[in-house]
Protein backbone atom coordinates (compact mmCIF):
# COMPACT_ATOMS: atom_id res chain seq x y z
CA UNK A 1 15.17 13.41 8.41
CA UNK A 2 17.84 15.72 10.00
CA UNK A 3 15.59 17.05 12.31
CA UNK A 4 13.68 13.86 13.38
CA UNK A 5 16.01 11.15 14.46
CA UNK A 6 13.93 8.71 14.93
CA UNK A 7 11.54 9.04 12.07
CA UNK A 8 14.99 8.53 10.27
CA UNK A 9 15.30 5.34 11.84
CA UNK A 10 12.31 4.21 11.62
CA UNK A 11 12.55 5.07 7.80
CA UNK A 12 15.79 3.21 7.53
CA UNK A 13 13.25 -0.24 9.30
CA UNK A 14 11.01 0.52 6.16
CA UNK A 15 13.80 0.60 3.93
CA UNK A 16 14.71 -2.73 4.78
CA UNK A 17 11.20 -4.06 5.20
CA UNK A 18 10.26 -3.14 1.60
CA UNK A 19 13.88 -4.67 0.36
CA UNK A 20 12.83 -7.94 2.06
CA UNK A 21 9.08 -7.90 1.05
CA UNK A 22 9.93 -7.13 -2.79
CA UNK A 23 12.73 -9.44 -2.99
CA UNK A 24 11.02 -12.21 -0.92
CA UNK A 25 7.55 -11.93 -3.23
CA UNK A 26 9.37 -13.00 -6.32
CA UNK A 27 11.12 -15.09 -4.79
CA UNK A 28 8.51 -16.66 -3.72
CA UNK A 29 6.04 -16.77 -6.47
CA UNK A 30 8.87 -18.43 -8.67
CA UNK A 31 9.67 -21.51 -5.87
CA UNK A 32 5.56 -21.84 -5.33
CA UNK A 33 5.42 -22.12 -9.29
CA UNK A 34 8.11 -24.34 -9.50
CA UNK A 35 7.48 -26.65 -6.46
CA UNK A 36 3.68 -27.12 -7.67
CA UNK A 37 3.47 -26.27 -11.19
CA UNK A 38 -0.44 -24.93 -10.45
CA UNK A 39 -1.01 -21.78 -11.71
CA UNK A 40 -3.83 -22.07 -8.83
CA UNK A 41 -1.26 -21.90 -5.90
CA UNK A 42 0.28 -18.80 -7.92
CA UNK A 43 -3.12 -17.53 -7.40
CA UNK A 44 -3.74 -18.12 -3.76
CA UNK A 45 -0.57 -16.95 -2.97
CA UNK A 46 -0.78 -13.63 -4.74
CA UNK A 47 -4.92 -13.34 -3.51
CA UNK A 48 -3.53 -13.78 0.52
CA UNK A 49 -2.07 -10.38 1.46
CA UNK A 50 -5.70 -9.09 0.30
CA UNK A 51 -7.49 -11.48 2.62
CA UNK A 52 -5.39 -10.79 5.42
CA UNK A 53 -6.16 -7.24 5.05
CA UNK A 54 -10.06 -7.56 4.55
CA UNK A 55 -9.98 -10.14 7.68
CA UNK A 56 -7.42 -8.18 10.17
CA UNK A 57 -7.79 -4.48 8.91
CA UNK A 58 -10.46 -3.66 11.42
CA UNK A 59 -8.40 -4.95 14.30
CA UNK A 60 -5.04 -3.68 13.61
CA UNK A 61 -5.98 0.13 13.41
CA UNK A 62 -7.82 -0.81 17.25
CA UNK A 63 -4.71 -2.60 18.34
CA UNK A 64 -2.28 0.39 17.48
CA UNK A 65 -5.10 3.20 19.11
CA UNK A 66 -5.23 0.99 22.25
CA UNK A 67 -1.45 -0.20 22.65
CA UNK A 68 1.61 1.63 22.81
CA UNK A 69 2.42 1.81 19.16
CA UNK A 70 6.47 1.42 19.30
CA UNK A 71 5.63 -1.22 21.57
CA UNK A 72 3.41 -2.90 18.14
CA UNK A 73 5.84 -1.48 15.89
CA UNK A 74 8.76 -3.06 16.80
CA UNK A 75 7.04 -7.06 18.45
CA UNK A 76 5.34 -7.17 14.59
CA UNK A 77 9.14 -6.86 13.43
CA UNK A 78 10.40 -9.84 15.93
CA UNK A 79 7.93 -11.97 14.58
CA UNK A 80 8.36 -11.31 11.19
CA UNK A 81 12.02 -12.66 11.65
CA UNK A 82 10.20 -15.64 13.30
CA UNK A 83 8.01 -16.34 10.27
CA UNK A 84 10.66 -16.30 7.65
CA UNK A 85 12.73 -18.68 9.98
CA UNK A 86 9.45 -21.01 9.82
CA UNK A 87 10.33 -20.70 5.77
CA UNK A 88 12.93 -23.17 5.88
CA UNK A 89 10.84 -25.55 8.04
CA UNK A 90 8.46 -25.82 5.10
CA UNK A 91 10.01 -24.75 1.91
CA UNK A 92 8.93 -28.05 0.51
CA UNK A 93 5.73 -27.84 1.63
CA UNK A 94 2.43 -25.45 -0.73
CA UNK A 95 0.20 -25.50 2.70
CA UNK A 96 2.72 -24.78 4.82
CA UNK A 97 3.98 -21.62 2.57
CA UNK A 98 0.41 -20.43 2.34
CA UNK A 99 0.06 -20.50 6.21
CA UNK A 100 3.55 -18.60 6.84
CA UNK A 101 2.29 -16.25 3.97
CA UNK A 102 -0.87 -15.07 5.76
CA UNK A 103 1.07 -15.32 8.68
CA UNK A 104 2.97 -12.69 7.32
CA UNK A 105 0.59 -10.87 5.75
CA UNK A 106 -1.60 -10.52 8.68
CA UNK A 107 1.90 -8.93 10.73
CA UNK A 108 2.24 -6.57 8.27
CA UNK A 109 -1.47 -5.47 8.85
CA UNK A 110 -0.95 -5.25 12.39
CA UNK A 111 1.88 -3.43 11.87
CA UNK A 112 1.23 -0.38 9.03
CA UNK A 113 -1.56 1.38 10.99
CA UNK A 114 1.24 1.31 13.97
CA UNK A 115 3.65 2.29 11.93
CA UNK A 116 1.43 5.57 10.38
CA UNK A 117 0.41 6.57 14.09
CA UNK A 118 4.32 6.24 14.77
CA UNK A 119 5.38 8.77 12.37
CA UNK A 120 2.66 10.95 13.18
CA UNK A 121 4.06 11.26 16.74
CA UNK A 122 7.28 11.55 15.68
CA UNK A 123 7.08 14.31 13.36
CA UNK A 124 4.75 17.46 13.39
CA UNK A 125 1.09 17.77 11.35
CA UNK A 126 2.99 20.24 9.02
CA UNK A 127 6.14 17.56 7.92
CA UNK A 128 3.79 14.64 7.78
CA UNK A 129 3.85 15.10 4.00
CA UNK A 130 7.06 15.12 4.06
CA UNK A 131 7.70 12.24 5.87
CA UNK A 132 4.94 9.78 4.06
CA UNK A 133 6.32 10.60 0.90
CA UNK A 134 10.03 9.59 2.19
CA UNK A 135 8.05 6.29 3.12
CA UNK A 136 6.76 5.87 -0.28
CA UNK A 137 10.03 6.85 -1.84
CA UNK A 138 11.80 3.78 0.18
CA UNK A 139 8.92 1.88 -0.81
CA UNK A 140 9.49 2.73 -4.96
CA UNK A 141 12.96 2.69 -5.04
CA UNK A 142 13.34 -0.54 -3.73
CA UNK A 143 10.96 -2.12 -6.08
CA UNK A 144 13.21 -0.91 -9.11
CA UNK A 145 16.54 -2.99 -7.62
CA UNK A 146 14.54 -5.71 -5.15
CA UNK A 147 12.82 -7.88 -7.70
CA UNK A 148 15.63 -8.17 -9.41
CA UNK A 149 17.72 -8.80 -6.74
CA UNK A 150 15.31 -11.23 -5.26
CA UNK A 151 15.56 -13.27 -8.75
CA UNK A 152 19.32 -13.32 -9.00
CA UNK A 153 19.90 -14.98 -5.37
CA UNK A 154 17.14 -16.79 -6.56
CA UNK A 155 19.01 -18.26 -8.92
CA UNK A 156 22.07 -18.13 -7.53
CA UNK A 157 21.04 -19.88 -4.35
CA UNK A 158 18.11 -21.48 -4.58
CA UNK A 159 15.10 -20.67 -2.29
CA UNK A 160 16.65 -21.54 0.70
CA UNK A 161 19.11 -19.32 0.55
CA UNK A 162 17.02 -16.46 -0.47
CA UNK A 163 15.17 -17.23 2.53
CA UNK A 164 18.47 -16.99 4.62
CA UNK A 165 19.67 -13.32 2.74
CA UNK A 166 16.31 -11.58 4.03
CA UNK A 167 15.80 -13.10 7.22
CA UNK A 168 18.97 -11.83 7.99
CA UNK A 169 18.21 -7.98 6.78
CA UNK A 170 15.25 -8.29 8.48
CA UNK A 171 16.88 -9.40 11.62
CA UNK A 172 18.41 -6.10 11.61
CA UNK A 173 15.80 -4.10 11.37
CA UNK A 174 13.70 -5.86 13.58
CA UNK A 175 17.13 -5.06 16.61
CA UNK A 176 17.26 -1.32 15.04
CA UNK A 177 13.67 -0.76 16.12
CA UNK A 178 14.70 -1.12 19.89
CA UNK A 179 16.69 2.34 19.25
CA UNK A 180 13.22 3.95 18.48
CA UNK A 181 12.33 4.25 22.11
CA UNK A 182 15.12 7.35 22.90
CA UNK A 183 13.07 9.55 20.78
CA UNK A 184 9.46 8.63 21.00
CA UNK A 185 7.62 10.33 23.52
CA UNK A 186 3.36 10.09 22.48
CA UNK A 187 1.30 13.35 21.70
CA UNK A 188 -1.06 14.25 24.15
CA UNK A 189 -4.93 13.15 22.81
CA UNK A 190 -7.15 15.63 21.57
CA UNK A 191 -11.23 16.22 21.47
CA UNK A 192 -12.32 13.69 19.23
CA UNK A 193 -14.25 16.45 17.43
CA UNK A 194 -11.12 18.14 15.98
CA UNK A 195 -9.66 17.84 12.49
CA UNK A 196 -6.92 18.92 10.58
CA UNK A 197 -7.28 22.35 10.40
CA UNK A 198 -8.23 22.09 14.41
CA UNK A 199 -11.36 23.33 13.90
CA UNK A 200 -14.63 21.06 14.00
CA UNK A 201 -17.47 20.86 11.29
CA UNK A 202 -20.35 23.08 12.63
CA UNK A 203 -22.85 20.71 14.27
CA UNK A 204 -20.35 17.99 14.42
CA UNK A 205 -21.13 15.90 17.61
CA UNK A 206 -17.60 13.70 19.61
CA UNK A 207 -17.18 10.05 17.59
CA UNK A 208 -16.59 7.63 19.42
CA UNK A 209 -16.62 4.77 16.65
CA UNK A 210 -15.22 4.72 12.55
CA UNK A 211 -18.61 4.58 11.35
CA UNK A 212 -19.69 7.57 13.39
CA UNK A 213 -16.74 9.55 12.20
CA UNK A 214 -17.84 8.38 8.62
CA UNK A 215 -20.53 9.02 8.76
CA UNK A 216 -20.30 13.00 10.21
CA UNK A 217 -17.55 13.67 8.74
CA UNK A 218 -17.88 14.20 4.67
CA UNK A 219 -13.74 14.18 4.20
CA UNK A 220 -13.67 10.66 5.59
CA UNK A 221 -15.92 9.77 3.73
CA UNK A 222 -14.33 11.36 0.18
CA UNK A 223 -11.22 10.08 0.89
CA UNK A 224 -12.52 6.02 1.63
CA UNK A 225 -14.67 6.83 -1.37
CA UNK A 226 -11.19 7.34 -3.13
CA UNK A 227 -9.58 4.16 -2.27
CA UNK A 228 -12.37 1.99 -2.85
CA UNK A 229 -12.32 3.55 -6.66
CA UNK A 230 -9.20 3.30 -6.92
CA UNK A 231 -9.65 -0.73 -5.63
CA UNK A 232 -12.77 -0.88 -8.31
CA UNK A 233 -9.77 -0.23 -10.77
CA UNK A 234 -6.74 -1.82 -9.15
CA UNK A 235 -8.42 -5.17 -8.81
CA UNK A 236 -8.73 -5.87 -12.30
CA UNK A 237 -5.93 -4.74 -13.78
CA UNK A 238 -3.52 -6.47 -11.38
CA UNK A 239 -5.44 -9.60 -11.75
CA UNK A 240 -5.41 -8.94 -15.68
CA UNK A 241 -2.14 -7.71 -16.12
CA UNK A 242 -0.61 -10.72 -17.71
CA UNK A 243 -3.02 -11.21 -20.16
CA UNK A 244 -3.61 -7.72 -21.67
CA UNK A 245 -0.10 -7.82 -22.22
CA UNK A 246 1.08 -11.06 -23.09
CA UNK A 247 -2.65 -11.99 -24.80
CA UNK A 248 -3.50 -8.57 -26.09
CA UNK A 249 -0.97 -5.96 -26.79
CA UNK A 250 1.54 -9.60 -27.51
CA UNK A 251 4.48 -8.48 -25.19
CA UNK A 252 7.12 -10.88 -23.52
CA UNK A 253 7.65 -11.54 -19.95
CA UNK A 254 10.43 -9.25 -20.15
CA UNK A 255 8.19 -6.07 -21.86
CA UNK A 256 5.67 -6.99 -19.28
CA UNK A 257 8.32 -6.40 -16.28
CA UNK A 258 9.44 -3.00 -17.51
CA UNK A 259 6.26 -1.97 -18.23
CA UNK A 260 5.76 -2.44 -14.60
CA UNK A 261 8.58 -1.23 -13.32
CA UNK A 262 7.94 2.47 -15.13
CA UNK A 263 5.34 2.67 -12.59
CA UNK A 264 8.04 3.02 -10.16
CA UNK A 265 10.81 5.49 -12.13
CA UNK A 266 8.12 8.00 -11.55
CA UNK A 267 6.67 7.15 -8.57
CA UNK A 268 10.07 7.52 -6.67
CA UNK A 269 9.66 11.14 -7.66
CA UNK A 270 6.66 11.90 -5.73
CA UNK A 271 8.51 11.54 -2.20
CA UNK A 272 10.89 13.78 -2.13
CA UNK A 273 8.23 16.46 -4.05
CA UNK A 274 5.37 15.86 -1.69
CA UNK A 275 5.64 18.44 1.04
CA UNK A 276 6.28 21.13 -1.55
CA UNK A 277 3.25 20.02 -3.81
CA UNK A 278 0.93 20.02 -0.28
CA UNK A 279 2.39 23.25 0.80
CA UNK A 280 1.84 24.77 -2.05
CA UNK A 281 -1.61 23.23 -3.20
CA UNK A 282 -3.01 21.77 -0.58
CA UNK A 283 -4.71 18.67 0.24
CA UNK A 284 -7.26 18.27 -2.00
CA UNK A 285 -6.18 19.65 -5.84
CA UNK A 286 -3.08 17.11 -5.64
CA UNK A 287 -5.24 14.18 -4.24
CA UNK A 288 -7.84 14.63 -6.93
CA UNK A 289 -6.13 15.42 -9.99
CA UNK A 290 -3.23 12.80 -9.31
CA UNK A 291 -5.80 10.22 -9.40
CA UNK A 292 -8.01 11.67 -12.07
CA UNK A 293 -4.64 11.85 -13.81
CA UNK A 294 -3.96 8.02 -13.04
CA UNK A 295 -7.35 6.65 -13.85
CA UNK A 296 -7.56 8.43 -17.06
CA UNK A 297 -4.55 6.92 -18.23
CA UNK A 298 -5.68 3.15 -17.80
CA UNK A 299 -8.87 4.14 -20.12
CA UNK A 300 -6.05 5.11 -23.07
CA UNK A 301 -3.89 2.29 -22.32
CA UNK A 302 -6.73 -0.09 -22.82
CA UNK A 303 -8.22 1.80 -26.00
CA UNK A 304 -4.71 2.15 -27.67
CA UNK A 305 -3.34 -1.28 -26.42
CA UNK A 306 0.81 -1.56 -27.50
CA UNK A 307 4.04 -2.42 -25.33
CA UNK A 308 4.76 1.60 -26.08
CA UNK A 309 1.75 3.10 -24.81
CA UNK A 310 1.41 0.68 -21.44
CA UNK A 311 5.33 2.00 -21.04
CA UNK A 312 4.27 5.43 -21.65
CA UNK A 313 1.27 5.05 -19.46
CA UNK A 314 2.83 3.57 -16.57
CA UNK A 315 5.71 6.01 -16.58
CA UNK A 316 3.51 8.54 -16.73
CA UNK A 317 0.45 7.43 -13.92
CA UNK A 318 3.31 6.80 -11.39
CA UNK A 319 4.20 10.13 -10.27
CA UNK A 320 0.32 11.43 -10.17
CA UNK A 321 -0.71 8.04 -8.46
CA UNK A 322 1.86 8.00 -5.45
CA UNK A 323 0.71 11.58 -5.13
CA UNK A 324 -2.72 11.41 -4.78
CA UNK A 325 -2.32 8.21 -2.75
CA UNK A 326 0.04 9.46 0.23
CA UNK A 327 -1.61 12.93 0.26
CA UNK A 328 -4.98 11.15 0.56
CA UNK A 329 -3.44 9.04 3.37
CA UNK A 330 -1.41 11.60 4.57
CA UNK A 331 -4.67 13.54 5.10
CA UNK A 332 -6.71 10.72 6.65
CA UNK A 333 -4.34 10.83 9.22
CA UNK A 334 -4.80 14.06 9.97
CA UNK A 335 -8.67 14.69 9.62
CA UNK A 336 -9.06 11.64 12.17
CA UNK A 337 -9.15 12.22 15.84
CA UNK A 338 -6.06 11.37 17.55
CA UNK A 339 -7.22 8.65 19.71
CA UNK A 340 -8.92 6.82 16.41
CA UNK A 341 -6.13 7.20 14.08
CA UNK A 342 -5.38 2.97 13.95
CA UNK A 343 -8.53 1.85 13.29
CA UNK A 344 -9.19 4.78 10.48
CA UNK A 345 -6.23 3.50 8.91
CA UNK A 346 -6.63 0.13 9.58
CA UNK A 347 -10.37 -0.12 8.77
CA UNK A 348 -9.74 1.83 5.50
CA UNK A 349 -7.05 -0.63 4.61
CA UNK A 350 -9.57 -3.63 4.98
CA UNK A 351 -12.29 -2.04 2.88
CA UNK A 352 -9.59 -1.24 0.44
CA UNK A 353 -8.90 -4.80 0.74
CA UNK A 354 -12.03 -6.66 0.62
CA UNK A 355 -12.94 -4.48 -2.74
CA UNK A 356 -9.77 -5.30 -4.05
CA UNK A 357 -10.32 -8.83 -3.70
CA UNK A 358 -13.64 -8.76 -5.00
CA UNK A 359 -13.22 -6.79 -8.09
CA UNK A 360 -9.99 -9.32 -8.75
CA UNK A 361 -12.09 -12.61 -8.76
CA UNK A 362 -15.22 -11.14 -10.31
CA UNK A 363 -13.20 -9.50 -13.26
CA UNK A 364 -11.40 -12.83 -14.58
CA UNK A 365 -14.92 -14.33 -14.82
CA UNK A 366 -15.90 -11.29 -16.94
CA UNK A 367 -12.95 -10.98 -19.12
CA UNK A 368 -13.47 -14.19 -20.20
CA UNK A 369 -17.46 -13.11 -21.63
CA UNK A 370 -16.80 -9.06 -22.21
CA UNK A 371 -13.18 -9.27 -22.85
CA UNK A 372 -9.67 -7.90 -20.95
CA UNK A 373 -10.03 -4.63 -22.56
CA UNK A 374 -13.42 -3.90 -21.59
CA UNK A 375 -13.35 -5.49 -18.19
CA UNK A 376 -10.08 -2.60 -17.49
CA UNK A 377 -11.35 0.07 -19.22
CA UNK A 378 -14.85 0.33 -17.42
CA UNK A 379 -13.37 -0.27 -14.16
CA UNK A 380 -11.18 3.08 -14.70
CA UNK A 381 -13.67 4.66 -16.52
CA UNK A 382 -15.78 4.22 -13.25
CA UNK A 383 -13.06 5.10 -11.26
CA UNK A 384 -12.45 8.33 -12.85
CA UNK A 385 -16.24 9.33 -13.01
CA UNK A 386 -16.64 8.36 -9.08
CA UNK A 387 -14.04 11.40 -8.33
CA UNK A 388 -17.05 13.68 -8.58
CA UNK A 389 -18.36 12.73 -5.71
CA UNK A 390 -14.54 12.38 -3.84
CA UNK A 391 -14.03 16.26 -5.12
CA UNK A 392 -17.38 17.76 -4.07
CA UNK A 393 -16.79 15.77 -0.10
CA UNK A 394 -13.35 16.70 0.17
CA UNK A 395 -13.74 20.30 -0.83
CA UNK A 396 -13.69 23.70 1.28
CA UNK A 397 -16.05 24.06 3.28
């Protein structure tokens, strides 16, 4: 961060973003629960940053290859402020909060594929590590204090005034962004057959198009392999959360919100460790024992179901989990061809997306015949057993 201005910067803008879209979400999900008393509108709301992403994945990563992407970076921020204005308009109003949600949701799509190809031109290939795990400690370390800070004004003053708080913060980001531009000068494009290690597969003909580089290149494919497992698993245990914990292991709301926020204690680890760990491993040891770490962990919880072992589990999964996942998008990034990096990202984050939203509605129709347990424990097991595959794709070659 000493050495790259504006990646410092730009981390302080993600700083802030996360502290808004933490504090904002609970926020939110308590006024849409009280205003309608539907546990159907919870629903929606918590289903539409997954449809935005399945829907507007595929066009983000081509809108931040094709436009300038400080030029993406920092309009998506303007109109971010806009949107949470519009929550005062409507704060009364379910439809209207759904709208202004999506809204949101499909900014913030536009808007992390530009943000990725940002910090790849503002740092070098070797401190990308680095520099994606500072963004995922901002993102961790705000989750510990931002719900809880979100549910305090909350209370304190009322939706509306919640509303006013981030809107505000985020107003300041969105004006620090226009700083960016004194240090942000584009790297040149390279041959679209190059990868990380700058050499090209043997064979390997130019891509021109995601599904060409998918399909030629056998690391793209291990690594989307990895985050649609890791989707097949996600899905149903955020979905089924609630009840394996207030229905099965017989926590309370409180329990259920540290067991949670573990996740995080160990996740903001990983940020500051990352560039070691890939210096020092490599790519693809970290990516695939992190998750096979991870994974493995939901299978106990779910066999061994208690408010002590989902503490211990999520505690533990945090700091294997955030490494796996930013060095597997860390190295994305760097195995796609310059002038394709957006819509890798971007496309990646809608199939990540429409799997996630799949596996969500399909597993609360199975709980209710199989049961939670089973419904979370095969999805991990299956996650864990599809990292053969990821391991023998992603491995020397």
């Amino acid at each position: 961060m000493r050495e790259n201005p504006g990646f410092s910067v730009l981390w302080a803008i993600n700083f802030a973003s996360s502290m808004v879209g933490w504090s904002m979400g609970i926020a939110l999900s308590v006024h849409i629960y009280q205003l309608t008393g539907s546990a159907l509108w919870t629903a929606v709301f918590a289903a539409t940053p997954a449809m935005a992403g399945l829907v507007f994945g595929p066009v983000a990563g081509t809108v931040a290859d094709r436009w300038n992407p400080l030029r993406v970076v920092q309009l998506t921020l303007a109109l971010r402020v806009v949107v949470l204005m519009g929550l005062f308009v409507v704060a009364e109003a379910p439809a209207g909060l759904a709208f202004l949600v999506f809204l949101q949701a499909v900014i913030q799509q536009i808007y992390r594929p530009a943000e990725q190809v940002l910090i790849a031109d503002f740092v070098s290939a070797d401190n990308l590590p680095q520099a994606n795990g500072l963004n995922s400690f901002a993102s961790n370390a705000t989750r510990l204090v931002a719900p809880a800070l979100g549910g305090f004004i909350m209370v304190l003053t009322g939706f509306s005034g919640t509303a006013l708080g981030v809107t505000v913060f985020m107003t300041c980001s969105a004006i620090l962004s226009f700083t960016l531009g004194r240090w942000y000068r584009p790297k040149p494009p390279r041959d679209d057959n190059e990868v990380s290690d700058g050499v090209a597969p043997r064979g390997m003909k130019p891509v021109g198009t995601y599904l060409k580089l998918f399909r030629r290149n056998p690391r793209v494919w291990g690594l989307v392999l990895l985050q649609i497992l890791d989707a097949v698993k996600e899905g149903p245990l955020t979905a089924l959360f609630p009840v394996l914990m207030l229905g099965v292991v017989g926590a309370t709301a409180s329990e259920m919100g540290l067991a949670s926020s573990a996740f995080a204690v160990s996740a903001v680890l990983a940020g500051p460790l990352m560039g070691t760990v890939i210096k020092r491993l490599g790519y693809h040891l970290p990516v695939v024992a992190g998750a096979a770490v991870a994974q493995s962990l939901i299978v106990v919880l779910v066999i061994w179901p208690s408010f002590e072992m989902a503490l211990i589990v999520f505690f533990l999964s945090g700091l294997p989990f955030t490494v796996s996942w930013v060095g597997s998008q860390t190295w994305l990034l760097l195995t796609a061809p310059l002038a394709m990096r957006g819509r890798v990202i971007g496309t990646s984050g809608a199939i990540y997306s429409g799997v996630s939203l799949a596996t969500m509605l399909g597993s609360g129709a199975l709980a209710d015949i199989v049961g939670v347990q089973w419904v979370i424990g095969v999805a991990a097991a299956v996650a864990v057993l599809g990292l053969i595959p990821v391991h023998s794709c992603c491995g020397p070659r």
